[in-house]
Structures are given as structure tokens and as C-alpha cells.
Protein backbone atom coordinates (compact mmCIF):
# COMPACT_ATOMS: atom_id res chain seq x y z
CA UNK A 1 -27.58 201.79 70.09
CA UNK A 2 -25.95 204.94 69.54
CA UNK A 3 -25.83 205.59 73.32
CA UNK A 4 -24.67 201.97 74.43
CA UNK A 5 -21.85 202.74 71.86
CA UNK A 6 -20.60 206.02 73.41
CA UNK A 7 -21.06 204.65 77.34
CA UNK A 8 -19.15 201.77 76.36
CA UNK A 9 -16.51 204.19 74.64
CA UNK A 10 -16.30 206.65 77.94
CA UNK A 11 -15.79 203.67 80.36
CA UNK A 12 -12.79 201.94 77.97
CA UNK A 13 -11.08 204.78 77.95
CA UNK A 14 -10.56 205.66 81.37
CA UNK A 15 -9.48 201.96 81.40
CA UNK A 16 -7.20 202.01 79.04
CA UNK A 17 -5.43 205.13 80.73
CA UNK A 18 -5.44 202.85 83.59
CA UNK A 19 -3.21 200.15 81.87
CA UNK A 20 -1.50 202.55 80.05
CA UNK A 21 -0.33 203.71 83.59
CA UNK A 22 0.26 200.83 85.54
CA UNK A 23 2.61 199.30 82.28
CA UNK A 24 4.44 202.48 82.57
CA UNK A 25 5.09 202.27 86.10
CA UNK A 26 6.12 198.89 86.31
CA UNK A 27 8.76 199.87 83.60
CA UNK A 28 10.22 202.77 84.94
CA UNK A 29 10.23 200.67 88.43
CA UNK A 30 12.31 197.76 86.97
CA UNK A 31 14.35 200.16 84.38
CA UNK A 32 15.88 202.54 87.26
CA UNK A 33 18.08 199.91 88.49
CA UNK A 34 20.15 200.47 85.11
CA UNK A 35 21.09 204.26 86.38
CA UNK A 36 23.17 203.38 89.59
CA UNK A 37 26.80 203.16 89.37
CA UNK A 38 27.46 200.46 91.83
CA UNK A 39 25.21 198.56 88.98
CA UNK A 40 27.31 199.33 86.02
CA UNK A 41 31.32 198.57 85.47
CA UNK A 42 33.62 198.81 88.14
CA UNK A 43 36.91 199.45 85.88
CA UNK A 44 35.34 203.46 85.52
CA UNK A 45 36.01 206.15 88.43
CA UNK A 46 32.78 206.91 90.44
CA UNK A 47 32.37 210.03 88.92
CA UNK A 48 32.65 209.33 85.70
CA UNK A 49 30.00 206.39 86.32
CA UNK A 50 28.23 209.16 87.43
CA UNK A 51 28.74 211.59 85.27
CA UNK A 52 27.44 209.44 82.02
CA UNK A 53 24.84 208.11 83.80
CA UNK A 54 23.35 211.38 84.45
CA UNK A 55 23.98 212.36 80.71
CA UNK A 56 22.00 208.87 79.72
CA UNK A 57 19.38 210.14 82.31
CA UNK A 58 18.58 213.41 81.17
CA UNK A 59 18.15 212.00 77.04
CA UNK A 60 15.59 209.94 78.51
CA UNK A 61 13.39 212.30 80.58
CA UNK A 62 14.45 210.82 83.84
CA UNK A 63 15.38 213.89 85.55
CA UNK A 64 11.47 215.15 84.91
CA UNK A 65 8.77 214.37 87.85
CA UNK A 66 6.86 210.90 87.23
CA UNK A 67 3.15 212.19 86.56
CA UNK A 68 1.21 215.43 86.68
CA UNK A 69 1.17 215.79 90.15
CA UNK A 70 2.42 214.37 93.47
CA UNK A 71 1.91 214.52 97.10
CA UNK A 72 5.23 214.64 99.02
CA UNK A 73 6.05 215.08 102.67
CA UNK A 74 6.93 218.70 103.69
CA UNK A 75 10.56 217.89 104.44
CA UNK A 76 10.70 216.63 101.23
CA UNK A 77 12.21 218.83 98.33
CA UNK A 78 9.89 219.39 95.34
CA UNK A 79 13.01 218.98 92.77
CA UNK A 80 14.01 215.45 94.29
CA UNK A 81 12.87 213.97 91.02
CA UNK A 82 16.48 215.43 89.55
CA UNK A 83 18.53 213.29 91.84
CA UNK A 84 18.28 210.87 88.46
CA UNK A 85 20.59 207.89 90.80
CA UNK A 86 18.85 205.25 92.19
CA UNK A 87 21.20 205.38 95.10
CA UNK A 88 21.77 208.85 95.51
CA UNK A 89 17.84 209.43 95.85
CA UNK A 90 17.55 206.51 98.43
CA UNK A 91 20.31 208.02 100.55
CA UNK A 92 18.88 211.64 100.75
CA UNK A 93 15.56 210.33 101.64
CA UNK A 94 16.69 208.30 104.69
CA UNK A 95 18.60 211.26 105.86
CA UNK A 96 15.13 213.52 104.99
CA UNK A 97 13.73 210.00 107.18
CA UNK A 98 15.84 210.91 110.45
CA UNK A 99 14.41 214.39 110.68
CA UNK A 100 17.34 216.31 108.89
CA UNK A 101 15.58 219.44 106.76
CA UNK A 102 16.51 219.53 103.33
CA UNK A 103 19.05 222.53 103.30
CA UNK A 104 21.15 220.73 105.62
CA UNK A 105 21.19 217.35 103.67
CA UNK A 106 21.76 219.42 100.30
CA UNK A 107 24.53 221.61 101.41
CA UNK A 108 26.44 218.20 102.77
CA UNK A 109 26.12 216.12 99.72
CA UNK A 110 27.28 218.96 97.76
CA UNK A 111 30.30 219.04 99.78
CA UNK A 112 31.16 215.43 99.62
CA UNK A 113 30.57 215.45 96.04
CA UNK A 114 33.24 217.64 95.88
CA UNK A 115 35.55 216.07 98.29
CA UNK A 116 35.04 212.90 95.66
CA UNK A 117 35.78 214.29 92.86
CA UNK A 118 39.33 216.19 94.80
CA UNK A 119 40.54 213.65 96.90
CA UNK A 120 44.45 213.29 96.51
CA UNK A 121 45.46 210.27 98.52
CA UNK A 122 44.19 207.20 97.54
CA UNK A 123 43.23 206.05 101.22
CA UNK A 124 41.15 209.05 101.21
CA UNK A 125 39.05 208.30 98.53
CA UNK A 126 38.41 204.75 98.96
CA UNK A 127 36.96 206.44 102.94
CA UNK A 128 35.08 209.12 100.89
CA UNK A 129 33.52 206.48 98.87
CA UNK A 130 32.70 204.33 101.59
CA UNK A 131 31.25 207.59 102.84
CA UNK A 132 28.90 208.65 100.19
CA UNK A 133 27.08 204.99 101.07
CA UNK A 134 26.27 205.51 104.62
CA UNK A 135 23.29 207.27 105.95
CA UNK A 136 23.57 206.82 109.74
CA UNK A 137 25.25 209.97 110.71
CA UNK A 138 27.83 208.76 113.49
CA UNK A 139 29.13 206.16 111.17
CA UNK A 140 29.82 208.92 108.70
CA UNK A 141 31.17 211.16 111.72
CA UNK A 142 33.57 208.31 112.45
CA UNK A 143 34.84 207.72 108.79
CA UNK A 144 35.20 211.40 108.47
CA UNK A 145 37.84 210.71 111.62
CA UNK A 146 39.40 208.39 110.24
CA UNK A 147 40.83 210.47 107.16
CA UNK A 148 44.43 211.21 107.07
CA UNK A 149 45.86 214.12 108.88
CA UNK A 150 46.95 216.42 105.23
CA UNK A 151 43.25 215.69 104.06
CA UNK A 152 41.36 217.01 107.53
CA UNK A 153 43.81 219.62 107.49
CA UNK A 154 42.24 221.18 104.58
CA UNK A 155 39.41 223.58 104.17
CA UNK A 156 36.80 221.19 102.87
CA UNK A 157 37.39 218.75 105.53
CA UNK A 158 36.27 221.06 108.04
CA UNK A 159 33.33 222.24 105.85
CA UNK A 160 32.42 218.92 105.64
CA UNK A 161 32.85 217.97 109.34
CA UNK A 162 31.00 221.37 110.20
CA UNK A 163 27.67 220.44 107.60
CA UNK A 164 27.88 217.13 109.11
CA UNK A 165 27.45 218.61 112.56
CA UNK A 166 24.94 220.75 111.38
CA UNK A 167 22.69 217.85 110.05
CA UNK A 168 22.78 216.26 113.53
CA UNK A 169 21.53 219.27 115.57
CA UNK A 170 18.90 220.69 113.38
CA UNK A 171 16.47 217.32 113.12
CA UNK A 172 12.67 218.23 112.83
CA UNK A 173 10.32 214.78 112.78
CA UNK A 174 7.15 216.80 112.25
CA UNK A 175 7.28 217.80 108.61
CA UNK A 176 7.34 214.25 107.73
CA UNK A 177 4.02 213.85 108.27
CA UNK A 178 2.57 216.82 106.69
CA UNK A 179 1.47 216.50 103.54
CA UNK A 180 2.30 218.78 100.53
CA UNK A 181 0.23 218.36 96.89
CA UNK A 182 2.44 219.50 93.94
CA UNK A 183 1.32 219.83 90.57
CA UNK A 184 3.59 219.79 87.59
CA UNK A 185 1.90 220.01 84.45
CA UNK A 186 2.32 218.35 81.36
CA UNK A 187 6.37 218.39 81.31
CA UNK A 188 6.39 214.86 82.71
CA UNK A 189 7.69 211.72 82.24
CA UNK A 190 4.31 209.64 82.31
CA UNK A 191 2.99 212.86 79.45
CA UNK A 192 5.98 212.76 77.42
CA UNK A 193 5.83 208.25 77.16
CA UNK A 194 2.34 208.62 76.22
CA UNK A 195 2.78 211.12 73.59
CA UNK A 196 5.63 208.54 72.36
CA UNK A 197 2.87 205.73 72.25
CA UNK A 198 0.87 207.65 70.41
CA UNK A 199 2.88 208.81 67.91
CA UNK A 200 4.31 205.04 67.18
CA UNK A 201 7.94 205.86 69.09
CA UNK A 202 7.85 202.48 71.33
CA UNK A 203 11.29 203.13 71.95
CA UNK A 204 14.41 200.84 71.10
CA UNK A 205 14.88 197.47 72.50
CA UNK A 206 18.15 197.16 75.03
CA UNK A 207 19.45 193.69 73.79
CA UNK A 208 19.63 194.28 69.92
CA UNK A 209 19.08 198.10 69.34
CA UNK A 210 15.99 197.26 66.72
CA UNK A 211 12.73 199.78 67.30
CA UNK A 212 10.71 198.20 69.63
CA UNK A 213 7.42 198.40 67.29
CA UNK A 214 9.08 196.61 64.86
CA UNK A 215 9.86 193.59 66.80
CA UNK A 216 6.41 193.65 68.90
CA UNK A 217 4.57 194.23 65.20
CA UNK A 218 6.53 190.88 64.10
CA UNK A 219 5.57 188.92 66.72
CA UNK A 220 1.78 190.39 67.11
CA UNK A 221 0.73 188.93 63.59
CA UNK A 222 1.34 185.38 64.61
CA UNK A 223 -0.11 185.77 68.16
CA UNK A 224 -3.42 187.28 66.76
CA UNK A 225 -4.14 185.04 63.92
CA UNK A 226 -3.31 181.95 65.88
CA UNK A 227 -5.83 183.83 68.68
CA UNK A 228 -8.36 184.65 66.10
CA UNK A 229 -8.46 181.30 64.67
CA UNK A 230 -8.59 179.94 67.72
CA UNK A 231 -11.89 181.79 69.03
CA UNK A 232 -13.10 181.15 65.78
CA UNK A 233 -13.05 177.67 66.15
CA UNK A 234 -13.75 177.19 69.70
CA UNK A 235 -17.10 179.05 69.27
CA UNK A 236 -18.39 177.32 66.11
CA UNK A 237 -17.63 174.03 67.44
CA UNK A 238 -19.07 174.78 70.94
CA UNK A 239 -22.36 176.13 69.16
CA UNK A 240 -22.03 172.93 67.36
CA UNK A 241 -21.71 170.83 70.30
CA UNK A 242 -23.90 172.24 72.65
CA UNK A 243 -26.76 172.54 70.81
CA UNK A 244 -25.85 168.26 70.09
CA UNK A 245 -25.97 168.06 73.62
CA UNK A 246 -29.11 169.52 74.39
CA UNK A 247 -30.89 167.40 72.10
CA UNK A 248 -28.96 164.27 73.45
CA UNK A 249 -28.77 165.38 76.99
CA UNK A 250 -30.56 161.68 78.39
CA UNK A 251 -28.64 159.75 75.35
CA UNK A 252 -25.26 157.93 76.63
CA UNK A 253 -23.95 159.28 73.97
CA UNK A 254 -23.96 162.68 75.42
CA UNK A 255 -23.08 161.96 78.83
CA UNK A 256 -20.14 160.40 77.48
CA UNK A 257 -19.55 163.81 75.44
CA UNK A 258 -19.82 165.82 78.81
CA UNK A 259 -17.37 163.58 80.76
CA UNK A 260 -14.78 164.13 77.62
CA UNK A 261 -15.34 167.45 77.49
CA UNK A 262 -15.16 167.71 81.55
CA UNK A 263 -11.61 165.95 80.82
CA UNK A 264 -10.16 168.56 78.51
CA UNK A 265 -10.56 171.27 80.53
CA UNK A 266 -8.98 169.70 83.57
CA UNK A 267 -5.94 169.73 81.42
CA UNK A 268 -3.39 172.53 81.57
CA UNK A 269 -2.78 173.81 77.98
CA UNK A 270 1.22 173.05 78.88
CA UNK A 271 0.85 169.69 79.60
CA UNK A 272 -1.93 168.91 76.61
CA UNK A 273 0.78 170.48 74.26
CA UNK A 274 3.39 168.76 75.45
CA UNK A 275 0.93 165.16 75.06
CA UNK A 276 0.27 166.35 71.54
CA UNK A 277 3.89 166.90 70.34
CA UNK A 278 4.93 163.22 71.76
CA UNK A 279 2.06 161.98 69.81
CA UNK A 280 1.46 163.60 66.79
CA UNK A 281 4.75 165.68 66.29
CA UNK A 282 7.44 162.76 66.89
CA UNK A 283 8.53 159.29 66.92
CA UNK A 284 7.86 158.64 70.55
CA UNK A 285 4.88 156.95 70.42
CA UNK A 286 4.83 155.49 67.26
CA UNK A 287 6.38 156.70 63.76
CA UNK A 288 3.02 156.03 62.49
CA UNK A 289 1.30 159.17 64.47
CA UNK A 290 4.17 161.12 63.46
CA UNK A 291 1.65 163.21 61.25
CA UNK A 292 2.79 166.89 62.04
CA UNK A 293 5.72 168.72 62.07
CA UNK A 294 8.02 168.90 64.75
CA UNK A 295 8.15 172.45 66.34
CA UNK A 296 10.73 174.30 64.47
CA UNK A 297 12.29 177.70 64.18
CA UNK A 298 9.88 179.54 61.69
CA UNK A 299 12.20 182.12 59.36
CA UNK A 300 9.46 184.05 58.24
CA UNK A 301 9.01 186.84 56.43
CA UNK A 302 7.81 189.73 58.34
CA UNK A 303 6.12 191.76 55.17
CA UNK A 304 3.91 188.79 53.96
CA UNK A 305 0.26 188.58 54.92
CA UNK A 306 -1.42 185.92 57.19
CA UNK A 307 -2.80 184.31 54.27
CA UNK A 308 1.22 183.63 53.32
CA UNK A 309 2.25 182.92 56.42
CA UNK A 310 -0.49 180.09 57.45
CA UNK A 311 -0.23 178.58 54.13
CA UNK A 312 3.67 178.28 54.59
CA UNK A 313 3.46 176.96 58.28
CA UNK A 314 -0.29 175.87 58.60
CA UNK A 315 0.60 172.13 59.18
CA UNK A 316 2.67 173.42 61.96
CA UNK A 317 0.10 175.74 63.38
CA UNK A 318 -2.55 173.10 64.12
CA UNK A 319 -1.71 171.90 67.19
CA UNK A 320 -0.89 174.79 69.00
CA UNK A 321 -4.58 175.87 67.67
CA UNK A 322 -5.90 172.64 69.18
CA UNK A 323 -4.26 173.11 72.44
CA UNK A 324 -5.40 176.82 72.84
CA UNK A 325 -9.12 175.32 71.73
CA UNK A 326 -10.14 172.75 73.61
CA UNK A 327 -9.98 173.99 77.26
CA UNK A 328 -11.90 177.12 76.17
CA UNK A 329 -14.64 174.25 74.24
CA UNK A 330 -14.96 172.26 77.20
CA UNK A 331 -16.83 175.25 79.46
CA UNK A 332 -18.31 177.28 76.61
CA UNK A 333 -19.97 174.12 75.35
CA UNK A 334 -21.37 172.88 78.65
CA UNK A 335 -22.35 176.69 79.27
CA UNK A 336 -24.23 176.67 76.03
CA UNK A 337 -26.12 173.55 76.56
CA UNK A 338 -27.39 174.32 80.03
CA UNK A 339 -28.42 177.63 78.59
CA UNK A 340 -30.20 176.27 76.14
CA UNK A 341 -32.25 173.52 78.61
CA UNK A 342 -32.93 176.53 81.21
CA UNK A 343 -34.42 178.33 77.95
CA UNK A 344 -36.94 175.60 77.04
CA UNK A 345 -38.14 175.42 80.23
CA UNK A 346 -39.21 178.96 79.97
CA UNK A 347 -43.19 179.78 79.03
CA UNK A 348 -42.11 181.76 75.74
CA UNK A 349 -40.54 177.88 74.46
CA UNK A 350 -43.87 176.23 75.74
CA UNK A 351 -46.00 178.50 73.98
CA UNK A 352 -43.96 177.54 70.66
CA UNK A 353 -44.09 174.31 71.72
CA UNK A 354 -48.04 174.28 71.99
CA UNK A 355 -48.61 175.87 68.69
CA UNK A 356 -47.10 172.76 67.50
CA UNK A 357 -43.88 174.35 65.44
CA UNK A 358 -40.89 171.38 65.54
CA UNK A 359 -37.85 171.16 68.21
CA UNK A 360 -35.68 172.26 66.02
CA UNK A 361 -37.48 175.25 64.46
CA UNK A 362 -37.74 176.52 68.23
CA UNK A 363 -34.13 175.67 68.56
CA UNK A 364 -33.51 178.06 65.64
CA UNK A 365 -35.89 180.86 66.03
CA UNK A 366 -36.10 180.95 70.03
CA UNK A 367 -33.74 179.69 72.24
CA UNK A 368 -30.55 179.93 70.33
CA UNK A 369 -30.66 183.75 70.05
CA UNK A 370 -31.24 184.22 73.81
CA UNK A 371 -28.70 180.70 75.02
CA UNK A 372 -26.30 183.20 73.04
CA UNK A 373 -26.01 186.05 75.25
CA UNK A 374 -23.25 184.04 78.40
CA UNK A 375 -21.01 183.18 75.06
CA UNK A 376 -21.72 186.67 73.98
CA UNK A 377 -20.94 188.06 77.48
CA UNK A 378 -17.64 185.22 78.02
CA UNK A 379 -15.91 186.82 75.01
CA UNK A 380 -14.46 190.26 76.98
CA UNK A 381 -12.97 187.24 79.17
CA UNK A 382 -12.21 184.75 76.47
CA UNK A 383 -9.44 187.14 74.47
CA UNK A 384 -7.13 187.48 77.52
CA UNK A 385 -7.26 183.56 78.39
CA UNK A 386 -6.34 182.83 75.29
CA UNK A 387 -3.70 185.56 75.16
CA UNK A 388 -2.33 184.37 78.89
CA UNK A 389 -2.16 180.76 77.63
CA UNK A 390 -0.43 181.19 73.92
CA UNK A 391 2.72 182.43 76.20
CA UNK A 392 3.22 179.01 76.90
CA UNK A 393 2.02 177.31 73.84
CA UNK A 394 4.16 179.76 71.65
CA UNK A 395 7.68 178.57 73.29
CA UNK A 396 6.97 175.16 73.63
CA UNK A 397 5.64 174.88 69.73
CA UNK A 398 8.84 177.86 69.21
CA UNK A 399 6.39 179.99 67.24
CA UNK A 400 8.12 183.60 66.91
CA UNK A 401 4.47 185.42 68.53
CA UNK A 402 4.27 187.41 71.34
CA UNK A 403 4.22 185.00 74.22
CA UNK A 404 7.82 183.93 73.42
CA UNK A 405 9.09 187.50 73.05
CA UNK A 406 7.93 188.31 75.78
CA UNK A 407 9.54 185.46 78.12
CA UNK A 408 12.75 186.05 76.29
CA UNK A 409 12.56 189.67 77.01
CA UNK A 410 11.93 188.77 80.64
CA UNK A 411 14.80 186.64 80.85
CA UNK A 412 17.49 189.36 79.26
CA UNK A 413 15.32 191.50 81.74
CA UNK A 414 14.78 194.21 78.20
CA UNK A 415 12.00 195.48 80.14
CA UNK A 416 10.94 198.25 77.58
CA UNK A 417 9.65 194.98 75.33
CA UNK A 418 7.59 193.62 78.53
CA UNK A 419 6.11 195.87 79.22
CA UNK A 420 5.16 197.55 75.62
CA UNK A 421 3.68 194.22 75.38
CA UNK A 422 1.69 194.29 78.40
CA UNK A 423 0.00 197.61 77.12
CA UNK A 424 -0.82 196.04 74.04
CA UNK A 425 -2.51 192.99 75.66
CA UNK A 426 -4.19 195.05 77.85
CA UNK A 427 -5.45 197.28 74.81
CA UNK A 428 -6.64 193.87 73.31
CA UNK A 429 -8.58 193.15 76.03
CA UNK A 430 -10.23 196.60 76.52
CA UNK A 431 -10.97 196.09 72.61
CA UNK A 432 -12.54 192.35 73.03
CA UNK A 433 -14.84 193.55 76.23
CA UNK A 434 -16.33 196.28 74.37
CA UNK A 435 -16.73 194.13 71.35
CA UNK A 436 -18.47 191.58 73.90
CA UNK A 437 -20.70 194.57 75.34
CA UNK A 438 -21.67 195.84 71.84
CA UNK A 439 -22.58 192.19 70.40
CA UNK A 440 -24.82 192.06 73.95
CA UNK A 441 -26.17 194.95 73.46
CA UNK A 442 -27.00 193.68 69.93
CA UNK A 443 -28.01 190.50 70.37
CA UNK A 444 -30.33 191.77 73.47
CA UNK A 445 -33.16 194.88 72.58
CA UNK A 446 -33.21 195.05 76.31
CA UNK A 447 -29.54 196.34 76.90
CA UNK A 448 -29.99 198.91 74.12
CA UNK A 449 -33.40 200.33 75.85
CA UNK A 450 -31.60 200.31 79.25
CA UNK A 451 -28.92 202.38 77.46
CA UNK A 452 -30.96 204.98 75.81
């Protein structure tokens, strides 16, 4: 057992990297759109768009390379990670694109930088600006042109001009498609997030400044016990029901069971929440079902237990438990009871059978413990369904959990929330398959021989 524990250990680890990656990725894909100046107000000068943007960069790590290593083309520099401006960095690599080497295209944008930031006239510097956003070099040849005559009088102008020049004569295509490994240590950004994670530093949320742990940790209590309550009940009751239907299987009773059951899970959960709160949470139907509360804002408390918390809101909570339960009891149970019929055909059941002990002793001692293992197996799967559908049970029943934070995170795009979130579902589901795989490998002596 031992052994099963520490292979099941090594492979969620990796995994969990894995996730850990991927969320921070998609983060620092959606987040670099917020560190472009044509994104941010137009009443500043470019340059000092620029200038605090860069500043804003650098306190966030975002002139360090992505991960601990890289494989760039050999045209490209290995300090492009530095260029911090989403548009800046797109630029230099279509001109890097067209075969210009990188000494070229550095010694012109340093120039035009400058000619930016001294521009006198103000015809000049609307051109320059309109400059700095072109990449096809003839363009930029003709806007140079088209300068007034004081400004290409001066020395810069004709530096400019001459780099220009320079970049159009000196084009190489084949170091684009040579490939150049670079490693970079631990002084990255992917290092220096994870160390961040570790330590509890989430970061701070974008749309109201509050830590982002403290928000997620808010919303996480009610997502998980209305989850854990959930697979609580959905696996008692489809014990409970298919071990009913296995001894009922010719009955009409059960068929009719297996057609209900059949029903529910052809129901989305949004649409069997929504038939729920016109029923039983308003006067739609009849002020006589009205026997829950309508959906409501909850002002909890964020220090008091579960215990507090579902004996505050519990009336409220039981529908949204019901609609996260019975799609996940319609399969499980039908699973179960097939399980449990393939079982008894088996010559271990017969053999019980012949030595006369009762059904349900056999039931008991034989074929529950072996139906067991799909459930057993199901429940690494289980966690993340019922995760994926509480996002939309959560805002339609407005209860404060991690679905709805999420989608209103989403929607005020405060992508550092999202995706923090997405790392800790992920973590959760990691944590429920190796909880399934251990419970297997419990349940079943064979897994743990296998292991060892």
C-alpha cells in the first residue's frame, strides 16, 4: 500500500506542475494586453505612457524571461524578453521576420525613440508616431520623407534615414530557421509566480485591490461544502438505489425507476435549476409550492464555520444541492446496478448461492464490495463535474462560491482571479483522482499487489 501511495504521489505531481503551468500561461497571455500604451489613456504623451508602463512592468517581473529555458530563432536576441510592450515586441519581431539582423533593428528603434521623445514641431511628431507603428520598411522610408524640411535637416534625421537604409540592405532569411536553446535559470517569471503560490502571495485582485487569497478563500468554503455535500449525497442515495434496482430489476416498479432516472440526467443542471426555482422558490406555479427561499444575496460572514453558515442559509442551499445531485445519481445509480447483476452472474456469487447463504447476505458480503470499484474509480471524474456545473448553479441560485467569482471576474476581465481559480480547481481534481486511486487500491488487494 505503501508503494501505490508514493506512485500515485510521483505521477500527481508532475500533473500538478502541469496545471500550475498552463494557468500561468494563460494569465500572463491575457494580462499583457494591460502593458501597451495604445491600450491605456490617450490624454498622456506616448512616452510617458511608456515610461510608467515600463516602471509597472519591471515591479511585476515582466521584464524577466517566461520559464527556465527557451528555444529562439538565431536572429532572434536572447534579451527580447525586456522589450516589456506588447507592441514594441510585436514590431521588432516582424522586422527580425523580414530578414533584418538584430543590430540593425536595435540601433533604429533606438534612434526613433529618441526622435519621439525630441520632436519640436507638432506635425513631426504626430509622423514619428505614426512611424513607430509601421513595420514595412518603404512605408516608414516614405513617412520619414514626408517630415518637414527644419526636422530632416537635423542630425538625427539623417541617422535615422541612414539606419533605416541600413536595415533594408543587410536582410539574412537563414537564421530564422536555426534554432538556438537558451537556458535561464531560476530568475524567471514562471519560478518567481510559483514561489508566490507557495508562499500564499496570490497576488491582488485588479477591480477592488483586496488580496486575491482572501477573496478566492471566501468563495472556496461555499463551493466545497455545497460540493462535498453534494457527492455525499449522490453516492449514498445511488448505493441506495441501485442496489433497489437490482433486486427489482423485472418489477415495473424498477423499470419505471430507470426511465426517471434516464430523465434526470438528460436534463442540463441550468435548466433543472431554473424548473426548481419557478416551482419551489416562487409564486409562479402556485403560492402553495412556494416552500424555499428565493435566491438571495447571502451577507455572510467570512470567519464563521460551515456548520454556521449552512445552518444560517441551509433552506436556501437545498436546491442548488438537488440540482448538482441528480444528474450525477442518474448514471452512478444505473452504473451500480448493472455492476451488481454482471457480479451475480459470476461463479464466486453461484458458489454462495449453492451453499445456500440468502440474496441479501451475498449482496452484503460479495458483490457490493467488488460492484464498488466503477463508483470508486468515477470519483477522480465526479469532483470536476460537479465543480464545472456549480459555475452555473452558483449565479443562478446567487450563492457568493467560486463559480460566480469566477464569471464575474471573467466579465471585468480581472484575470489574476481566473485564473488563481483555475489552479485551484485543477489542484482539486489532482486531489479527488488520487483519493479515487487510493480508495481502488483499497477497496481492491489486486491493485495493491500490482503496485508492490
Amino acid at each position: 500500500m505503501k508503494r501505490l501511495i508514493l506512485n500515485r504521489l510521483l505521477i500527481s505531481v508532475p500533473l500538478l506542475l502541469a496545471i500550475s503551468f498552463t494557468a500561468f500561461i494563460l494569465r500572463d497571455f491575457m494580462e499583457t494586453d494591460a502593458f501597451d500604451p495604445l491600450q491605456e489613456s490617450q490624454n498622456l504623451p506616448v512616452s510617458l505612457r511608456r515610461s510608467e508602463i515600463i516602471q509597472r512592468a519591471r515591479a511585476e517581473s515582466r521584464d524577466l524571461p517566461l520559464f527556465y529555458f527557451s528555444i529562439r530563432p538565431w536572429s532572434y536576441p536572447d534579451t527580447l524578453f525586456r522589450f516589456v510592450i506588447k507592441s514594441e515586441k510585436k514590431r521588432i519581431k516582424r522586422f527580425l521576420h523580414q530578414g533584418v539582423p538584430w543590430p540593425s533593428v536595435h540601433v533604429y528603434v533606438t534612434l526613433e525613440r529618441e526622435m519621439v521623445e525630441k520632436a519640436a514641431h507638432r506635425l513631426d511628431k504626430l509622423l514619428v508616431e505614426e512611424l513607430s507603428r509601421l513595420d514595412d520598411l518603404n512605408a516608414m522610408s516614405a513617412k520619414l520623407d514626408a517630415m518637414t524640411d527644419s526636422t530632416r535637416a537635423g542630425v538625427l534625421w539623417g541617422k535615422l534615414k541612414s539606419s533605416l537604409h541600413e536595415m533594408q540592405k543587410s536582410r539574412k532569411w537563414f537564421p530564422l530557421f536555426v534554432p538556438v536553446p537558451g537556458w535561464h535559470g531560476s530568475h524567471n517569471r514562471f519560478h518567481i509566480w510559483l514561489n508566490q503560490i507557495m508562499r500564499g502571495d496570490w497576488g491582488v485582485s485588479r477591480s477592488d485591490y483586496r488580496p486575491a487569497w482572501v477573496k478566492i478563500r471566501e468563495a472556496v468554503s461555499w463551493t466545497l461544502s455545497i460540493n462535498l455535500v453534494s457527492l455525499l449525497v449522490v453516492y449514498l442515495l445511488s448505493l441506495f438505489l441501485g442496489e433497489w434496482l437490482f433486486r427489482r430489476k423485472e418489477q415495473h416498479k424498477g423499470k419505471i425507476i430507470e426511465s426517471v432516472l434516464f430523465f434526470l440526467y438528460s436534463i442540463p443542471r441550468f435548466f433543472l435549476a431554473l424548473l426548481l426555482i419557478l416551482a419551489f422558490a416562487s409564486d409562479t406555479l402556485s403560492p402553495a409550492l412556494h416552500i424555499f427561499p428565493s435566491p438571495g444575496f447571502f451577507d455572510s460572514n467570512p470567519e464563521a464555520s460551515l456548520l454556521e453558515q449552512w445552518g444560517r442559509y441551509g433552506a436556501q442551499l437545498v436546491l442548488p444541492v438537488i440540482c448538482l445531485v441528480l444528474p450525477s445519481l442518474a448514471y452512478l445509480t444505473r452504473i451500480y446496478s448493472i455492476r451488481l447483476r454482471d457480479e451475480k452472474n459470476k461463479p464466486y456469487a453461484f458458489m454462495a448461492w449453492s451453499k445456500g447463504d440468502a440474496e441479501d447476505f451475498i449482496t452484503r458480503r460479495h458483490l457490493r464490495r467488488n460492484a464498488l470499484l466503477p463508483l470508486i474509480a468515477l470519483l477522480g471524474m465526479e469532483i470536476p463535474a460537479l465543480f464545472g456545473g456549480s459555475v452555473v448553479i452558483e449565479v443562478l441560485f446567487n450563492i457568493p462560491g467560486m463559480g460566480r467569482l469566477m464569471l464575474q471576474s471573467i466579465l471585468i476581465q480581472d484575470w489574476l482571479i481566473v485564473f488563481n481559480i483555475l489552479l485551484l480547481i485543477g489542484t482539486f481534481t489532482i486531489l479527488g483522482k488520487l483519493l479515487a486511486d487510493l480508495l481502488y487500491g483499497f477497496t481492491d488487494p489486486r491493485i495493491r499487489w500490482r503496485a508492490s
